[in-house]
N, C-alpha and C. Protein backbone atom coordinates (compact mmCIF):
# COMPACT_ATOMS: atom_id res chain seq x y z
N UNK A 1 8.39 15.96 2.31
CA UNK A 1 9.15 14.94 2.98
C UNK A 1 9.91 14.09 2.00
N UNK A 2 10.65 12.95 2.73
CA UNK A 2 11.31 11.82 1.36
C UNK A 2 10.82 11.04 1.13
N UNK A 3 9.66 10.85 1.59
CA UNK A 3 8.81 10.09 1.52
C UNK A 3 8.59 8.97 2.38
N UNK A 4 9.59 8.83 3.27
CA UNK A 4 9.63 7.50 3.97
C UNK A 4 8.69 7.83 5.39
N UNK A 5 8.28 9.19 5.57
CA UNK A 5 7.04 9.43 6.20
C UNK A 5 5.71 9.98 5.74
N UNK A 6 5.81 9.25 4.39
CA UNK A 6 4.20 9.46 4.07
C UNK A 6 3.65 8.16 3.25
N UNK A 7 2.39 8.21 3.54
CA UNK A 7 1.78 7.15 3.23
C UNK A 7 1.64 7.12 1.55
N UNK A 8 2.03 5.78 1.39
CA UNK A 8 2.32 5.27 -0.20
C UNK A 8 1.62 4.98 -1.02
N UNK A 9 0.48 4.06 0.14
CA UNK A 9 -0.43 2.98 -0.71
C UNK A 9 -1.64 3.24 -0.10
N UNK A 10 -2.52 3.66 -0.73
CA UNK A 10 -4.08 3.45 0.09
C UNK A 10 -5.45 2.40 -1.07
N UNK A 11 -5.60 1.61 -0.13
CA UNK A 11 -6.52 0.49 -0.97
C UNK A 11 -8.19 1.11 -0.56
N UNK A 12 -8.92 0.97 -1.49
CA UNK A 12 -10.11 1.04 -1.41
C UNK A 12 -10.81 0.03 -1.82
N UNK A 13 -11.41 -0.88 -1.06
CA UNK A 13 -12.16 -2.04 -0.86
C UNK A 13 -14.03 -2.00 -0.81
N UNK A 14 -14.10 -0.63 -1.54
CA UNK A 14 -15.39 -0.63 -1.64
C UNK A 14 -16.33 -1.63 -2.69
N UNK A 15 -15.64 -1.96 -3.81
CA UNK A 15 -16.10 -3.47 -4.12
C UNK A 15 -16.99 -4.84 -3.56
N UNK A 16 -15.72 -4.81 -2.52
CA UNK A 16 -15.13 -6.16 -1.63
C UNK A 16 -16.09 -5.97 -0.44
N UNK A 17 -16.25 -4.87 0.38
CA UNK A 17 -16.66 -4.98 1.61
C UNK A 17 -18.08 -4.46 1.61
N UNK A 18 -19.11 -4.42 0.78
CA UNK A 18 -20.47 -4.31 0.97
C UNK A 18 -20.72 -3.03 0.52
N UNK A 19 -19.79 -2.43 -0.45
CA UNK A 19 -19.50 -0.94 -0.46
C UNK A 19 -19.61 -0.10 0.41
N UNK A 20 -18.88 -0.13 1.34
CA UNK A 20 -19.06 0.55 2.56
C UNK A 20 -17.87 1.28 2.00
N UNK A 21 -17.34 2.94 2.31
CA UNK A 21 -16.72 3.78 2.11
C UNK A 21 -15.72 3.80 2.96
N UNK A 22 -14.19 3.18 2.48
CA UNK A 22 -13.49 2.57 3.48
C UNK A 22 -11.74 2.91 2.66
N UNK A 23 -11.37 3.79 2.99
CA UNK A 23 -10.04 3.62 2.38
C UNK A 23 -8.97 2.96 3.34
N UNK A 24 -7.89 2.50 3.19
CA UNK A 24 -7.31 1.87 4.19
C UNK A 24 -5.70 2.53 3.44
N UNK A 25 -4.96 3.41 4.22
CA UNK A 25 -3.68 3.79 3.82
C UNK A 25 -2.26 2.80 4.74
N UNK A 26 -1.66 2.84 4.35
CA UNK A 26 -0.24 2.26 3.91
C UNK A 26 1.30 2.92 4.38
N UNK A 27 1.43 3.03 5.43
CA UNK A 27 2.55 3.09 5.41
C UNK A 27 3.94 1.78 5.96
N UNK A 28 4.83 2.15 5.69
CA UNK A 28 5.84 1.30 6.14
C UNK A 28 7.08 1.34 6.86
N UNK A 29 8.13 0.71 7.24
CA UNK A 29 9.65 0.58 7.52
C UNK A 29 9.90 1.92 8.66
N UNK A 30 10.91 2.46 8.21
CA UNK A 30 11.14 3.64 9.03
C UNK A 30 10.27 4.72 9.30
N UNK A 31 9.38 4.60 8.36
CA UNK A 31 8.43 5.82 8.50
C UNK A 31 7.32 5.32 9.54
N UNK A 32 6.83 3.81 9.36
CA UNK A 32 5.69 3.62 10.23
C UNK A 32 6.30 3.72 11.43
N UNK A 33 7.39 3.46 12.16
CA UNK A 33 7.71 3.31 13.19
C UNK A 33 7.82 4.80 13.99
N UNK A 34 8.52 6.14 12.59
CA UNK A 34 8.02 7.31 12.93
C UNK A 34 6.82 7.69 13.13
N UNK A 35 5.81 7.51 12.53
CA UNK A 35 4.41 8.06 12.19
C UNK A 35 3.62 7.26 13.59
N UNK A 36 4.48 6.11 14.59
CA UNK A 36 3.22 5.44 15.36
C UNK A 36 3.13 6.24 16.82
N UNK A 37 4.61 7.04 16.62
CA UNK A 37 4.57 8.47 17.46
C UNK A 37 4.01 9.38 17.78
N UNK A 38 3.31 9.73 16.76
CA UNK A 38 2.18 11.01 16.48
C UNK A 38 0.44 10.36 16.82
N UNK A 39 -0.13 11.18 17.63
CA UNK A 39 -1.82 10.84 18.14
C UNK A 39 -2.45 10.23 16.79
N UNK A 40 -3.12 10.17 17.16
CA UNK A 40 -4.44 9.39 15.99
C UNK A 40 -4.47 10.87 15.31
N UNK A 41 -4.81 11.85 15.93
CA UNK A 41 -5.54 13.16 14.94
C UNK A 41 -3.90 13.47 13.86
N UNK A 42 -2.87 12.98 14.11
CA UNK A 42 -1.65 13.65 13.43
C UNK A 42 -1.04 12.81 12.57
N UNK A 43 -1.61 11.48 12.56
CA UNK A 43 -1.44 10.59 11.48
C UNK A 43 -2.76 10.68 10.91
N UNK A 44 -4.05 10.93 10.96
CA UNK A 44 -4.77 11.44 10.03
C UNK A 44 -4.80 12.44 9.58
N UNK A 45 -4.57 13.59 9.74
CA UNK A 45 -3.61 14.64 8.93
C UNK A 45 -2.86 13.93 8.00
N UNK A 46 -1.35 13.55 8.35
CA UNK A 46 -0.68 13.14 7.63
C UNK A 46 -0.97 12.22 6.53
N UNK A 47 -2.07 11.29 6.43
CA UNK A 47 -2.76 10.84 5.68
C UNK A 47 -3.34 11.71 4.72
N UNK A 48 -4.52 12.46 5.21
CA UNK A 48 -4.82 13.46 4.32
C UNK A 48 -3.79 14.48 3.37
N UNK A 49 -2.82 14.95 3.55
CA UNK A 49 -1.80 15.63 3.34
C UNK A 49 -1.14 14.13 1.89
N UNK A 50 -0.72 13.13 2.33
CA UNK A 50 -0.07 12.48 1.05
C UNK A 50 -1.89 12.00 0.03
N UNK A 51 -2.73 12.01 1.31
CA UNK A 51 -3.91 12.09 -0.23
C UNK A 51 -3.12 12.93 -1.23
N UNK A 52 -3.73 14.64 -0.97
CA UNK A 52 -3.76 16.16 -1.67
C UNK A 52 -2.37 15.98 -2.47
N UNK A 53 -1.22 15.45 -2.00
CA UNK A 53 -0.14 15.21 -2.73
C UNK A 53 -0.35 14.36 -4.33
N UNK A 54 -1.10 12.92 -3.95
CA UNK A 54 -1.11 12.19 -4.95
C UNK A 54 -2.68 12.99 -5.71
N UNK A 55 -3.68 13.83 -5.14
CA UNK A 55 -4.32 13.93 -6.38
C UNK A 55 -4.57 15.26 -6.30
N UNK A 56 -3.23 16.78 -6.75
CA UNK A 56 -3.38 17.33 -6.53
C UNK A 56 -4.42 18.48 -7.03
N UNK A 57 -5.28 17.80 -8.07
CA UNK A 57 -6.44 18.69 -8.76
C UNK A 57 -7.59 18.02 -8.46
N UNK A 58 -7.59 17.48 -7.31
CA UNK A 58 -8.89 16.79 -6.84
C UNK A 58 -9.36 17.88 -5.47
N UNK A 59 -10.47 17.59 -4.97
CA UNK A 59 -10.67 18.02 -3.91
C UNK A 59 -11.31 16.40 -2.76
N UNK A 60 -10.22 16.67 -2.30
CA UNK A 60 -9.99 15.53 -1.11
C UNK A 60 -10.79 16.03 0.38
N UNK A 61 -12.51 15.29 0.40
CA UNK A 61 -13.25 15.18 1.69
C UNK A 61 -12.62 14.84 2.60
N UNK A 62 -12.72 15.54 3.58
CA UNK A 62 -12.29 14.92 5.60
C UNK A 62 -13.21 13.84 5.81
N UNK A 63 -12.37 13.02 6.29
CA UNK A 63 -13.25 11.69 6.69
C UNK A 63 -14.13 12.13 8.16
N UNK A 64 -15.43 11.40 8.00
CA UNK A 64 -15.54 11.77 8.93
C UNK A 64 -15.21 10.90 10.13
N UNK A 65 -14.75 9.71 9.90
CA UNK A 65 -14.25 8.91 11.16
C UNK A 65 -12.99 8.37 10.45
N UNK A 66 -12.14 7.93 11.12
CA UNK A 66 -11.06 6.87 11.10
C UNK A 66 -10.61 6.12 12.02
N UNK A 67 -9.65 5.16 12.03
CA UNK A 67 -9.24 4.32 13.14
C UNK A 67 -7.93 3.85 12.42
N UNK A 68 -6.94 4.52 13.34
CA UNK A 68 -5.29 4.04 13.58
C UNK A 68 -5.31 3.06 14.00
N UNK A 69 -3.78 2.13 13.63
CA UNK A 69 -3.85 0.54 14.03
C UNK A 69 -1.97 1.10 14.49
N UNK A 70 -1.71 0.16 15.43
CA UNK A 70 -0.34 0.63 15.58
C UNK A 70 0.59 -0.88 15.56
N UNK A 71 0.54 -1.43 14.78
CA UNK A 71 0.93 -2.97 14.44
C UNK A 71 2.69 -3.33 15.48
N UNK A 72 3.53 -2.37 15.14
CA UNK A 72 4.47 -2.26 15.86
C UNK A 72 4.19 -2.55 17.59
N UNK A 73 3.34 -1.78 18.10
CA UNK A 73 3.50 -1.57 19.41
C UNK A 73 2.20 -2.57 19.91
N UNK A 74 1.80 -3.58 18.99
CA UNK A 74 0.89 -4.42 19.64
C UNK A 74 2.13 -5.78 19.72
N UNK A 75 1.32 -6.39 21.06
CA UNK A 75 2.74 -7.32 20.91
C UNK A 75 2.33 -8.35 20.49
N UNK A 76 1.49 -8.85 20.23
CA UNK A 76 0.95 -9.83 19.31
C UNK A 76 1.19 -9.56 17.49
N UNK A 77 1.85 -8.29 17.35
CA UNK A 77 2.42 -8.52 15.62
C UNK A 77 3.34 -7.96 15.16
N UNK A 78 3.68 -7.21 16.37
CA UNK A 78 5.04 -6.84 16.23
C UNK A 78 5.82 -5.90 14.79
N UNK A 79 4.51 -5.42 14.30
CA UNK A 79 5.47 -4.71 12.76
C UNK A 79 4.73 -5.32 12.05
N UNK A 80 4.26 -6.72 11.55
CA UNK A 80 3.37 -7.47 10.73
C UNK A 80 2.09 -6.64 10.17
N UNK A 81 1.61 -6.95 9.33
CA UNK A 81 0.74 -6.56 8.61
C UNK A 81 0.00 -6.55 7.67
N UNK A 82 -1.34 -6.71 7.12
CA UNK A 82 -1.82 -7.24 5.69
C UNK A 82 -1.54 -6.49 4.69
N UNK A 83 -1.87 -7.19 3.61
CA UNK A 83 -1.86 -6.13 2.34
C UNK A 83 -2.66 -6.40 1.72
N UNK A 84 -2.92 -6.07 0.76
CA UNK A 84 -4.34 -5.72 -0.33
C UNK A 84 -3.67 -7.15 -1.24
N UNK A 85 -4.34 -7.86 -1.74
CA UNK A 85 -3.79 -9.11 -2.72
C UNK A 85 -3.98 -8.36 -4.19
N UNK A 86 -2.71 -8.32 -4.63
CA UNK A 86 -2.13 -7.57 -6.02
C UNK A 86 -2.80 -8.91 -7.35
């Protein structure tokens, strides 16, 4: 892809959150608004897929759960969204 449909940034907050095993991926702009199109199972794919991209001599586990957020189409945020504090 050009990237503007794949996920960029994924934070891992296992530190921070009790070490609980928690990656949280990242997408944005034109692409999130593409990607909020596709079911839960096809944006986790697509997640997995820019994992294998960024570590391509790793072997990247299937999660066994996740949970999509669709920030756009809630009307309370309209596109808004957190970020990881840099």
């Amino acid at each position: 892809g050009n990237g503007k449909d794949n996920f960029e940034l994924f934070y891992n907050a296992y530190p921070y959150n009790g070490e609980h095993k928690v990656l949280t991926g990242y997408i944005a702009g034109s692409g999130a608004i593409k990607m909020e199109q596709n079911d839960n199972e096809g944006i986790c794919a697509s997640a997995m897929i820019s994992l294998k991209k960024m570590y391509p001599n790793s072997t990247i586990p299937e999660p066994f759960e996740y949970k999509v957020t669709r920030w756009r189409k809630n009307r309370l945020f309209r596109g808004s969204y957190p970020y990881p504090r840099v």
